[in-house]
N, C-alpha and C. Protein backbone atom coordinates (compact mmCIF):
# COMPACT_ATOMS: atom_id res chain seq x y z
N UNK A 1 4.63 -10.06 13.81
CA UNK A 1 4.90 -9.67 12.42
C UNK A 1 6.38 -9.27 12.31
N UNK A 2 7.07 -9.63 11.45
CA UNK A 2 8.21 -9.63 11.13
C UNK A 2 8.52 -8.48 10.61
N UNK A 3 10.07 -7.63 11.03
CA UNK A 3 10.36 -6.41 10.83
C UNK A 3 11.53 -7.06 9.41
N UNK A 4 11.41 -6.23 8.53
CA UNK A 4 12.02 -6.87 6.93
C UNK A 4 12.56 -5.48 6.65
N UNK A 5 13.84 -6.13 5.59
CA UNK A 5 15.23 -4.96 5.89
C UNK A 5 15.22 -4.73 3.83
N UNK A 6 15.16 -3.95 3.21
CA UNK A 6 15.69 -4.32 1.77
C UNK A 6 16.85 -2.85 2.01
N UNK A 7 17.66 -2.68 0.62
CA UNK A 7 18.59 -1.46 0.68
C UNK A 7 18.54 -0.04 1.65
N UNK A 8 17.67 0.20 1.38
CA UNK A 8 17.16 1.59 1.54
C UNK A 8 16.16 1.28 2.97
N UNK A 9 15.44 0.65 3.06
CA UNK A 9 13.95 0.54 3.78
C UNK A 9 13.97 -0.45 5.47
N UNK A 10 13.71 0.06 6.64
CA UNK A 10 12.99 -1.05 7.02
C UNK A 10 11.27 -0.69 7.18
N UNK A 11 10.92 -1.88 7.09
CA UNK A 11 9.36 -2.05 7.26
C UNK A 11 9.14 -2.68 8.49
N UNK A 12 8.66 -1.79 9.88
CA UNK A 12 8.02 -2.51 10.36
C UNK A 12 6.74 -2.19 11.09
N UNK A 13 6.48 -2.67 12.73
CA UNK A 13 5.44 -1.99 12.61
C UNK A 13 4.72 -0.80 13.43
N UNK A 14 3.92 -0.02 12.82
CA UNK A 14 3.60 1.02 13.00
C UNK A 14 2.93 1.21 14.69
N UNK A 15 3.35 2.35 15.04
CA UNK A 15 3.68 2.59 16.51
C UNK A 15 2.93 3.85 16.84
N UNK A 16 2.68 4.33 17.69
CA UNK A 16 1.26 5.28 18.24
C UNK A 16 2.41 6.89 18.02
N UNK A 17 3.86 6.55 18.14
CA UNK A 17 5.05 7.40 17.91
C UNK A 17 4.89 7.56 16.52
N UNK A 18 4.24 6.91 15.49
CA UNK A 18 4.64 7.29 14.17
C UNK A 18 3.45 8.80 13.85
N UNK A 19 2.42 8.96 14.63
CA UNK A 19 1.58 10.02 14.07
C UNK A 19 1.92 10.96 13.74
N UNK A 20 2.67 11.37 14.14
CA UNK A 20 3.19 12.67 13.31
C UNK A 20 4.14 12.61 12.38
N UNK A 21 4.44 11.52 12.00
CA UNK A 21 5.39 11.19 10.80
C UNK A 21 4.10 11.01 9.41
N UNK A 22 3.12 9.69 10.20
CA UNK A 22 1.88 9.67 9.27
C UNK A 22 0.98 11.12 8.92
N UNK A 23 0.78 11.73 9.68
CA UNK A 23 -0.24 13.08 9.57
C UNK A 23 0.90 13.92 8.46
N UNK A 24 2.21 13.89 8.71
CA UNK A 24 3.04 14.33 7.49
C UNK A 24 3.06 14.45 6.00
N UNK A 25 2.99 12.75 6.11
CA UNK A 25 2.36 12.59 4.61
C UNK A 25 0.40 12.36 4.23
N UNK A 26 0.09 12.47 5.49
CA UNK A 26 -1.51 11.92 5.17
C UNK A 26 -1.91 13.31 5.30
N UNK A 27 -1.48 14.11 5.60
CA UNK A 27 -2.56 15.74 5.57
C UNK A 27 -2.50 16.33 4.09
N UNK A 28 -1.51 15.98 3.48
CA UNK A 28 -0.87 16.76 1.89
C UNK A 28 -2.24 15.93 1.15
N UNK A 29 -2.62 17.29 0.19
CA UNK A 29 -4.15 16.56 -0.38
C UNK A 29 -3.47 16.40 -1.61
N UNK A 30 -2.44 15.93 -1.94
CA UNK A 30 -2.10 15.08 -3.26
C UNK A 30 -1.76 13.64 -3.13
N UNK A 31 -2.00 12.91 -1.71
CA UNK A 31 -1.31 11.70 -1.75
C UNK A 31 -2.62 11.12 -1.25
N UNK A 32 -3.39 11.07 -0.02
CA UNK A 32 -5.22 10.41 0.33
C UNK A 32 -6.19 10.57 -1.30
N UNK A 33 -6.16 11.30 -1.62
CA UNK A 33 -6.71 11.37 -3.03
C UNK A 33 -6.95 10.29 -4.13
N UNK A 34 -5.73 9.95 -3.78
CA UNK A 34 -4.65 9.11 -5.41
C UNK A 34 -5.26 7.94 -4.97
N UNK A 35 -5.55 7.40 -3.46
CA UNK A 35 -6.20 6.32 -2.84
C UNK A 35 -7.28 6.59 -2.31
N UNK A 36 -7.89 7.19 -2.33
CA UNK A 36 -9.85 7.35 -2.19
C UNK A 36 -9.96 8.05 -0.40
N UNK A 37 -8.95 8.68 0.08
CA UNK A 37 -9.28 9.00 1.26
C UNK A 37 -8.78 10.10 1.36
N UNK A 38 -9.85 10.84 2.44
CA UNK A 38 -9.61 12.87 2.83
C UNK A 38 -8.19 12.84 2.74
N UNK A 39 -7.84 14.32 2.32
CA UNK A 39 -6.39 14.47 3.47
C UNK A 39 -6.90 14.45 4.91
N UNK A 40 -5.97 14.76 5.67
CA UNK A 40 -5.90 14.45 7.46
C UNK A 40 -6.40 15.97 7.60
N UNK A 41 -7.52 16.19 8.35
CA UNK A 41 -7.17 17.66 8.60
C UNK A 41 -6.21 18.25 10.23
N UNK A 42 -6.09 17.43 11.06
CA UNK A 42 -5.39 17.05 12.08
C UNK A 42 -4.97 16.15 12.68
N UNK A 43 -3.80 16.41 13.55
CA UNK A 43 -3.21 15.10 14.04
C UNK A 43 -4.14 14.10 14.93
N UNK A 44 -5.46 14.77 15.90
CA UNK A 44 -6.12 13.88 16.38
C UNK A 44 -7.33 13.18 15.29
N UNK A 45 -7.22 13.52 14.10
CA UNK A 45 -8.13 12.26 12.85
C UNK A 45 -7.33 11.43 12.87
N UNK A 46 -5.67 11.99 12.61
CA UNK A 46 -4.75 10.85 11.88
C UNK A 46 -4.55 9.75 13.04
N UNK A 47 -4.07 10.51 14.70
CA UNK A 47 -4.56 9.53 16.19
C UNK A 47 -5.24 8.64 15.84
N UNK A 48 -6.86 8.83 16.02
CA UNK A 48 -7.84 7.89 14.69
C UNK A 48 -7.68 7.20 14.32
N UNK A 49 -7.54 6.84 13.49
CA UNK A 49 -7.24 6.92 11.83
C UNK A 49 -5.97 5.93 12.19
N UNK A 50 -4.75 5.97 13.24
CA UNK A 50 -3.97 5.20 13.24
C UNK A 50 -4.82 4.18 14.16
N UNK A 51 -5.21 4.26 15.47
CA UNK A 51 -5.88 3.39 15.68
C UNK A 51 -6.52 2.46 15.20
N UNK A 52 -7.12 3.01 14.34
CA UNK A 52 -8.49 1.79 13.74
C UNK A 52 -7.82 1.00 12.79
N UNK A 53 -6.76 1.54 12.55
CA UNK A 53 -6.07 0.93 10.79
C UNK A 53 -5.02 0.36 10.93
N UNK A 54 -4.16 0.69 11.56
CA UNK A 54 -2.81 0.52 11.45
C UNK A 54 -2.31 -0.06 13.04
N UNK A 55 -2.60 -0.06 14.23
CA UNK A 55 -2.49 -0.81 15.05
C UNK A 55 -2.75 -2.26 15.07
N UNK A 56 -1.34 -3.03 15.77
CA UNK A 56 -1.86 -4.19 16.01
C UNK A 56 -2.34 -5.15 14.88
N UNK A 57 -1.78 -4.66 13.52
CA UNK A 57 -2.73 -5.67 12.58
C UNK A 57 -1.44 -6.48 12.18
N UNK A 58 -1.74 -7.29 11.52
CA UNK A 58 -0.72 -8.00 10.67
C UNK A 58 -0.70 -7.90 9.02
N UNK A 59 0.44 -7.67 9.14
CA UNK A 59 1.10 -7.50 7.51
C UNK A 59 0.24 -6.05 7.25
N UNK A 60 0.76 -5.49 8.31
CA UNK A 60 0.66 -3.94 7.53
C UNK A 60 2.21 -3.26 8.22
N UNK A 61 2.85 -2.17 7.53
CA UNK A 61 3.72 -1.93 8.01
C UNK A 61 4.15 -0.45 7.53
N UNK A 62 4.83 0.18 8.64
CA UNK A 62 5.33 1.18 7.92
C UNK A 62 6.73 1.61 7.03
N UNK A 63 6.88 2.27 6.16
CA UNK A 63 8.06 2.62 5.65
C UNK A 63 9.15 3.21 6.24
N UNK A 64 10.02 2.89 6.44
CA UNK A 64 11.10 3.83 6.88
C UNK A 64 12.33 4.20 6.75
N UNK A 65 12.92 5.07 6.05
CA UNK A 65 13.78 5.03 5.35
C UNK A 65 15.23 4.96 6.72
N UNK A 66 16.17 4.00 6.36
CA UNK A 66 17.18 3.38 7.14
C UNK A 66 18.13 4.80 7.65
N UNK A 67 18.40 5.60 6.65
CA UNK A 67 19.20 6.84 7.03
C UNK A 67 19.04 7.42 7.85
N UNK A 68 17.59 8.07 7.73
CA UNK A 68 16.85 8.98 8.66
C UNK A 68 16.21 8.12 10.12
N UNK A 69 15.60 7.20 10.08
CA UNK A 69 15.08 6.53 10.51
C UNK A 69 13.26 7.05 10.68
N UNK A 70 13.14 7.69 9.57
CA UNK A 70 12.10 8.68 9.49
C UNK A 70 11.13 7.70 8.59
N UNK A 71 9.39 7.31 9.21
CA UNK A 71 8.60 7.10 8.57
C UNK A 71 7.90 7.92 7.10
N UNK A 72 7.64 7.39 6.43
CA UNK A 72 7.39 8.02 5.13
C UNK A 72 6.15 7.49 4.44
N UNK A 73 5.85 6.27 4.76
CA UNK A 73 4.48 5.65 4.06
C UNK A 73 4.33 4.56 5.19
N UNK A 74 2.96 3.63 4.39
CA UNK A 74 2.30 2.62 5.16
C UNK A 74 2.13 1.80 3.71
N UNK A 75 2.37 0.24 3.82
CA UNK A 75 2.56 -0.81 3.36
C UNK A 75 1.52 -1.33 3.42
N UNK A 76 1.28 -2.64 3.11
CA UNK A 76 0.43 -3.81 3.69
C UNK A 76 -0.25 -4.80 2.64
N UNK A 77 -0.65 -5.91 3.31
CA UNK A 77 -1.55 -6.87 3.01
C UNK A 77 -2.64 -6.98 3.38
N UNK A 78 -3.78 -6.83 2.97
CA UNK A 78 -5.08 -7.01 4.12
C UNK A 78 -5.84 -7.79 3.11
N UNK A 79 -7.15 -8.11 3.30
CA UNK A 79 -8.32 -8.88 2.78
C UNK A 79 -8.34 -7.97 1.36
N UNK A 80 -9.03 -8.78 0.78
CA UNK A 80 -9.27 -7.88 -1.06
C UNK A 80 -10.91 -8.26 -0.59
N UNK A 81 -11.26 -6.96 -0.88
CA UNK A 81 -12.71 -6.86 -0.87
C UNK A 81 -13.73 -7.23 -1.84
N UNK A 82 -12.80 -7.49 -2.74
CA UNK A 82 -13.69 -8.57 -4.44
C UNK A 82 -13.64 -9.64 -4.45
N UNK A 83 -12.75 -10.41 -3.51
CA UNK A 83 -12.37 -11.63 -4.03
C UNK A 83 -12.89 -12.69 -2.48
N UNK A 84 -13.65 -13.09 -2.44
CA UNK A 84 -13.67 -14.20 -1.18
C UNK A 84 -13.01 -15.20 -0.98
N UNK A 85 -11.57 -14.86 -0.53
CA UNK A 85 -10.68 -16.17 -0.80
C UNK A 85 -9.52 -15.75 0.27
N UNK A 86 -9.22 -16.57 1.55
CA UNK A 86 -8.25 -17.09 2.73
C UNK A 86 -6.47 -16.85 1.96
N UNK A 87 -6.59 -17.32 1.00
CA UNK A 87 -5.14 -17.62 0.09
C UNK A 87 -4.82 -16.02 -0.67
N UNK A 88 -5.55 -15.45 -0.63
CA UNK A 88 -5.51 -13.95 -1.05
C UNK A 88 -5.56 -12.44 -0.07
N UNK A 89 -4.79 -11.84 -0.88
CA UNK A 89 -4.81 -10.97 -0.21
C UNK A 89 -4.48 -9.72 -1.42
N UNK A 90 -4.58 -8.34 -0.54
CA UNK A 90 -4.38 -7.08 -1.58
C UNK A 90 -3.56 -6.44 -1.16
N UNK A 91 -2.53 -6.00 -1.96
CA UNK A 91 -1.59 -5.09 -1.43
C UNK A 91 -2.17 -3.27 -1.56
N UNK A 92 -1.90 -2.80 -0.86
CA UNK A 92 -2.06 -1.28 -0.26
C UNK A 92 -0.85 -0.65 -0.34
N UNK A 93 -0.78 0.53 -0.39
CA UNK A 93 0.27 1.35 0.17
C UNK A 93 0.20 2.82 0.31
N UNK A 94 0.66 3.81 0.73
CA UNK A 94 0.36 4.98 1.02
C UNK A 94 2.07 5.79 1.26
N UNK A 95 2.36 6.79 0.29
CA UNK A 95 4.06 7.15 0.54
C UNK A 95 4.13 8.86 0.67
N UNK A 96 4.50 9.98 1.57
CA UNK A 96 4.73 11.07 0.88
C UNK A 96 5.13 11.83 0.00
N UNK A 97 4.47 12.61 -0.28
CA UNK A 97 4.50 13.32 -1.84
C UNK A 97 6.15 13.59 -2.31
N UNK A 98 7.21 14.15 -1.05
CA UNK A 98 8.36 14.10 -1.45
C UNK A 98 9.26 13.11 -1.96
N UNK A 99 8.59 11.80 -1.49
CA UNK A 99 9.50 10.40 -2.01
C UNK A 99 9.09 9.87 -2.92
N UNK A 100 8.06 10.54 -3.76
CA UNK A 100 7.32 9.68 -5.31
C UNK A 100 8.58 10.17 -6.20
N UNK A 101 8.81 8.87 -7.11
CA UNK A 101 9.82 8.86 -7.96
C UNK A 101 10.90 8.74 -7.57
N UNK A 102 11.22 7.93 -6.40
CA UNK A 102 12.35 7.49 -6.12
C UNK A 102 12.84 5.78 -6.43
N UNK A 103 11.52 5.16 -6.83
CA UNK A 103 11.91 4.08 -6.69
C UNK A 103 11.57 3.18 -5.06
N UNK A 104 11.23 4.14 -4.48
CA UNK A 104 10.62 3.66 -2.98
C UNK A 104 9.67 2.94 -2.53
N UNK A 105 8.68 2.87 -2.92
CA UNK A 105 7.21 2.56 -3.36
C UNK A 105 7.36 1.03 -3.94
N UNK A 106 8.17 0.59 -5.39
CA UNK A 106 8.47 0.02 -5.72
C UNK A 106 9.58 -1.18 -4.75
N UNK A 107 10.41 -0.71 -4.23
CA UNK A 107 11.53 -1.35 -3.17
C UNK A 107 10.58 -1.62 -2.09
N UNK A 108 9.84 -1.47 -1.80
CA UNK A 108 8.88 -1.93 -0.29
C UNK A 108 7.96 -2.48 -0.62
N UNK A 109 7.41 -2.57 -2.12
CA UNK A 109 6.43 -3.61 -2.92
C UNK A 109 7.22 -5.05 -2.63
N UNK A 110 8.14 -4.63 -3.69
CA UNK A 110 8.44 -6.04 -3.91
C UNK A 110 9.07 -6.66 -2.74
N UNK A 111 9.30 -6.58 -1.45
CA UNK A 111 9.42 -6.94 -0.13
C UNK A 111 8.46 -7.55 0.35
N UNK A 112 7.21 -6.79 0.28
CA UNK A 112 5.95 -6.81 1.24
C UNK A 112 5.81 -8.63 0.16
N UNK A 113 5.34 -8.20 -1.47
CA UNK A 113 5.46 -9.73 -2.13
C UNK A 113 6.45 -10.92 -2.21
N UNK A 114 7.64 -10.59 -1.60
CA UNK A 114 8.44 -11.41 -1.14
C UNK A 114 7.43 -12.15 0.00
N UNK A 115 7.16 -11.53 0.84
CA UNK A 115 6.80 -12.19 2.20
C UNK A 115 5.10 -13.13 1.89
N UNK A 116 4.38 -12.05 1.08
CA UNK A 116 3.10 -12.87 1.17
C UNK A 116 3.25 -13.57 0.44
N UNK A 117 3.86 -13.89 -0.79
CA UNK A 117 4.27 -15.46 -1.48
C UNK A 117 5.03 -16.26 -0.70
N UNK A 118 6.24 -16.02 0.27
CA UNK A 118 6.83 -16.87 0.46
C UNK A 118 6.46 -17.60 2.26
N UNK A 119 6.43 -16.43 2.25
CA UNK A 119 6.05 -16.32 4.45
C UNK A 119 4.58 -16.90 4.52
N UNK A 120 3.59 -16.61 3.73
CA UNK A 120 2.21 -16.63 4.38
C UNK A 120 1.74 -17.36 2.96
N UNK A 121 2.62 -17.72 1.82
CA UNK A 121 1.98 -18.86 0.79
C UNK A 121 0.90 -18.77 0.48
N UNK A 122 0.46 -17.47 -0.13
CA UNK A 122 -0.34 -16.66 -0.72
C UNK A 122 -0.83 -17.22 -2.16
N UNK A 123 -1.99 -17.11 -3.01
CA UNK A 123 -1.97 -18.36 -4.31
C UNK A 123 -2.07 -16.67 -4.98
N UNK A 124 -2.68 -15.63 -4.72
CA UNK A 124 -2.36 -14.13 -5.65
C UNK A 124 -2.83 -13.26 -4.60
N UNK A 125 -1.89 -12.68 -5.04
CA UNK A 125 -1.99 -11.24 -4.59
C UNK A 125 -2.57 -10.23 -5.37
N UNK A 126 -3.69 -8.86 -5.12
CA UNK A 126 -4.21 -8.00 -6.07
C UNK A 126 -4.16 -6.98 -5.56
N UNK A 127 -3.99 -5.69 -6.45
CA UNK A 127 -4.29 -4.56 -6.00
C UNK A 127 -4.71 -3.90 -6.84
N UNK A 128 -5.30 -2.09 -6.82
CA UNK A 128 -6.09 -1.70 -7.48
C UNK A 128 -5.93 -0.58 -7.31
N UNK A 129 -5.76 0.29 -8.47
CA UNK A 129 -6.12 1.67 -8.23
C UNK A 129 -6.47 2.70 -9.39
N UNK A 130 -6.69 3.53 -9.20
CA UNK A 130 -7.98 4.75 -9.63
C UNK A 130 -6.98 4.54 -11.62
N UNK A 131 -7.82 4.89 -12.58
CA UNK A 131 -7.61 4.99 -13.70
C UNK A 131 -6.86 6.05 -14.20
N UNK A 132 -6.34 7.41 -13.45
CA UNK A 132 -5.82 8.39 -13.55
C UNK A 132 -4.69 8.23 -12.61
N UNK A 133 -4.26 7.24 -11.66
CA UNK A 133 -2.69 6.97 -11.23
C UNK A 133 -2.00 6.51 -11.40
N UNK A 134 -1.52 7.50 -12.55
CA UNK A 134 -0.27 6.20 -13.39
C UNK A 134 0.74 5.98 -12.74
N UNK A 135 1.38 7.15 -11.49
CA UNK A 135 2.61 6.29 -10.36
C UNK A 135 2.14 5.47 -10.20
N UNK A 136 1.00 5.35 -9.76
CA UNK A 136 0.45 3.90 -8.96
C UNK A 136 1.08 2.63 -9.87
N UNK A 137 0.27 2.99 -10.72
CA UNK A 137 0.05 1.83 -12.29
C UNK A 137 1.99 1.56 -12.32
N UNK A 138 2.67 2.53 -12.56
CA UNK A 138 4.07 2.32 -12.93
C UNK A 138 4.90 1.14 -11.56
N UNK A 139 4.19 1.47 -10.11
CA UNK A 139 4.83 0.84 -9.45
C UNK A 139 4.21 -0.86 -9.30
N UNK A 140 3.20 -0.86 -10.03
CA UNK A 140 2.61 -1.91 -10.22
C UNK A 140 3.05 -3.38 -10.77
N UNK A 141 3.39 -1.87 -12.07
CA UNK A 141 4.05 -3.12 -13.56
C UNK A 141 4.94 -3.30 -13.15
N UNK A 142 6.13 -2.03 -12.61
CA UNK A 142 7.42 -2.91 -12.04
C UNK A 142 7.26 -4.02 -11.02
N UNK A 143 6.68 -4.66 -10.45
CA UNK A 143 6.24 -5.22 -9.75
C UNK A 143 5.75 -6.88 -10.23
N UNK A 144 5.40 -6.81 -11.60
CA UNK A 144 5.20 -7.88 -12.41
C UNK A 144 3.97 -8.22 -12.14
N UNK A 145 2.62 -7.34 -11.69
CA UNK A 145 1.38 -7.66 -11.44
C UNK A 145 1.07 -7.67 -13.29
N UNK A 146 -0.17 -8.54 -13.35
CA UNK A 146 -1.00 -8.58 -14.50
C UNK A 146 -2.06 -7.71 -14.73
N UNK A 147 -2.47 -6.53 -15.24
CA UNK A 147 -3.60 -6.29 -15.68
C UNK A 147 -4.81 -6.70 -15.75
N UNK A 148 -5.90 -7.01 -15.02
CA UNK A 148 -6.94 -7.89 -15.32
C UNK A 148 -8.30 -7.62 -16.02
N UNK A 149 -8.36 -6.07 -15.88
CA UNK A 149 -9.39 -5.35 -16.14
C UNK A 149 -9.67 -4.04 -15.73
N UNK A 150 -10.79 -3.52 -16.25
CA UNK A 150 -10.98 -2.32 -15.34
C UNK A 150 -12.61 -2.37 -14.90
N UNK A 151 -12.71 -2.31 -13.49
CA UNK A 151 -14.30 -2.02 -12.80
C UNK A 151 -14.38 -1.02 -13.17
N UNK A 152 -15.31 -0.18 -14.35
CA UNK A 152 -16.51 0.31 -14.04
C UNK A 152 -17.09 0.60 -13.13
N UNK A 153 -16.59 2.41 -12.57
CA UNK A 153 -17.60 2.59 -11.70
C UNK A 153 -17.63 2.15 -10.33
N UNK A 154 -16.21 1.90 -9.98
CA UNK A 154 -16.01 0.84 -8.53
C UNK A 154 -16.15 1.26 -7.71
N UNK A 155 -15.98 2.55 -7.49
CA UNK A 155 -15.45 2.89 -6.08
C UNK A 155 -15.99 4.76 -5.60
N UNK A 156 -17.13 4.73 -4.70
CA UNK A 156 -17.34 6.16 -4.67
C UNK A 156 -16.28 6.43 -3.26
N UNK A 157 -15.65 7.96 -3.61
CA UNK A 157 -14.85 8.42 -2.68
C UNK A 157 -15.23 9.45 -1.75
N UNK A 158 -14.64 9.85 -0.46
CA UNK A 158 -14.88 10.87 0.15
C UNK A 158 -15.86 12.12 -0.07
N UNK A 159 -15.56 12.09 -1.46
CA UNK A 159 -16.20 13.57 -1.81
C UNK A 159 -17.26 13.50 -3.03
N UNK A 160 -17.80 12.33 -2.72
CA UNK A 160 -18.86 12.21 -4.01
C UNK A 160 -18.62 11.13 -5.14
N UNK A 161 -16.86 11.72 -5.72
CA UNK A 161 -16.69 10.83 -6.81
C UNK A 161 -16.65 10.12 -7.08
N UNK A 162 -17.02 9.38 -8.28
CA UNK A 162 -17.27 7.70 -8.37
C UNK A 162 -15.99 7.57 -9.51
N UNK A 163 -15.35 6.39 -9.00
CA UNK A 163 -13.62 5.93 -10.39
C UNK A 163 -14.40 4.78 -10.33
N UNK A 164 -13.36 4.34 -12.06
CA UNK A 164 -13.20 3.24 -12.06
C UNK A 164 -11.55 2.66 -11.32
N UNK A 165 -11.57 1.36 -11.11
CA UNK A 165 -10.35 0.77 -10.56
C UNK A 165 -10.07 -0.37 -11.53
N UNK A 166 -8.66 0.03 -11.81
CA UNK A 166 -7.87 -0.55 -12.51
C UNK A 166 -7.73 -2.08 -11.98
N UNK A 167 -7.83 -3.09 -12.09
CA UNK A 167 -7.36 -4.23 -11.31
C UNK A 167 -6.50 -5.22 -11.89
N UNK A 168 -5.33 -5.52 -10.62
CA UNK A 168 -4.10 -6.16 -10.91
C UNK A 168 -4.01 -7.14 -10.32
N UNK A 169 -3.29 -8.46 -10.89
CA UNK A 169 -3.10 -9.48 -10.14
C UNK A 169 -1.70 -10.35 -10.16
N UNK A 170 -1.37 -10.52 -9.31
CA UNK A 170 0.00 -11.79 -9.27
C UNK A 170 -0.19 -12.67 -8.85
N UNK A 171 -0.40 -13.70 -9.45
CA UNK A 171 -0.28 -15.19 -8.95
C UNK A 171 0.89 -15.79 -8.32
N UNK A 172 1.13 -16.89 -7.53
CA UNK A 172 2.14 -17.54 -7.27
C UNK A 172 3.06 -17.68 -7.74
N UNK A 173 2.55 -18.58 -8.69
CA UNK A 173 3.21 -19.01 -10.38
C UNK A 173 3.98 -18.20 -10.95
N UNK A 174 3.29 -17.02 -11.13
CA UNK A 174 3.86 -15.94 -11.89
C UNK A 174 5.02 -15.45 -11.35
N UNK A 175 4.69 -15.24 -9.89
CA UNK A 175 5.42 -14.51 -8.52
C UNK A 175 7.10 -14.89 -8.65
N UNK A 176 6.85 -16.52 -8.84
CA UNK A 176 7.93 -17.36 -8.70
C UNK A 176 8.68 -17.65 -10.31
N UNK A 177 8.12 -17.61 -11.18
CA UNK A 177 8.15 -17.61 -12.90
C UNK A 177 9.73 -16.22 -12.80
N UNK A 178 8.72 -15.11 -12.09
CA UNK A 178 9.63 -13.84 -12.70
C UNK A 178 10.92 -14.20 -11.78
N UNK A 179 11.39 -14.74 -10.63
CA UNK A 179 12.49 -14.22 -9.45
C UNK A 179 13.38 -15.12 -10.84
């Protein structure tokens, strides 16, 4: 998997050294929330938790801001769980609470969709999230995803609650329409 450079960011990939950069931003219970998962309550869940998820996969990656050389979020492409389709995929992401509203989130989007349109010739890309995250939603639209709907009821979380999920899509077409 390819390590990818934009202004600010490299993305690459996530290393058994990043846990305590991840447990950083994954223990704060304002950021697992916003995406349907606990905070961390320790570094050996997030150990875990990096294992099962974030090792070894492809087209997942972490954030890292070039200055510091300090991890800050987790990226990625993986399977979309609505859609049964090889040519698709869903974008993810996960950032700490101190770097929302920087524009960060957004700069490592449109990277990660650089690559799965152009690298891995992707026909859409989708992602999805809770009806009450409008960062989410904002880094979305900048992003030039479409609106498609909203599930009803999609998704029960950690702690009982049941959301609906907003769902977004970019086509190829579109992908290539906006550059």
């Amino acid at each position: 998997m390819p390590e990818m450079y934009t202004e600010r960011l490299l993305l690459r990939t996530i290393h058994m050294e990043d846990v305590d950069d991840i447990f950083e931003y994954a223990s704060n219970p304002n950021v697992g929330p916003n995406a349907g998962w606990k905070p961390h309550e320790n570094k050996e869940e997030t150990l875990d938790i990096t294992k099962a998820i974030f090792l070894e996969k492809d087209s997942l990656w972490g954030i890292v801001l070039k200055d510091t050389n300090k991890l800050i979020g987790t990226i990625g492409l993986v399977d979309d769980p609505k859609r049964v389709n090889e040519r698709v995929k869903m974008l993810g992401y996960a950032i700490g609470e101190k770097y929302w509203g920087r524009g960060i989130t957004t700069e490592a989007a449109k990277e990660v969709l650089r690559y799965g349109f152009n690298e891995l010739q992707l026909d859409l890309i989708s992602v999805y999230c809770y009806s009450f995250n409008n960062r989410s939603q904002g880094v979305i639209k900048k992003c030039g995803f479409r609106h498609e709907g909203t599930l009803k009821k999609a998704e029960k979380i950690y702690d009982g609650s049941v959301y609906d999920n907003e769902c977004y899509a970019l086509t190829s077409d579109e992908y290539f329409d906006i550059k």
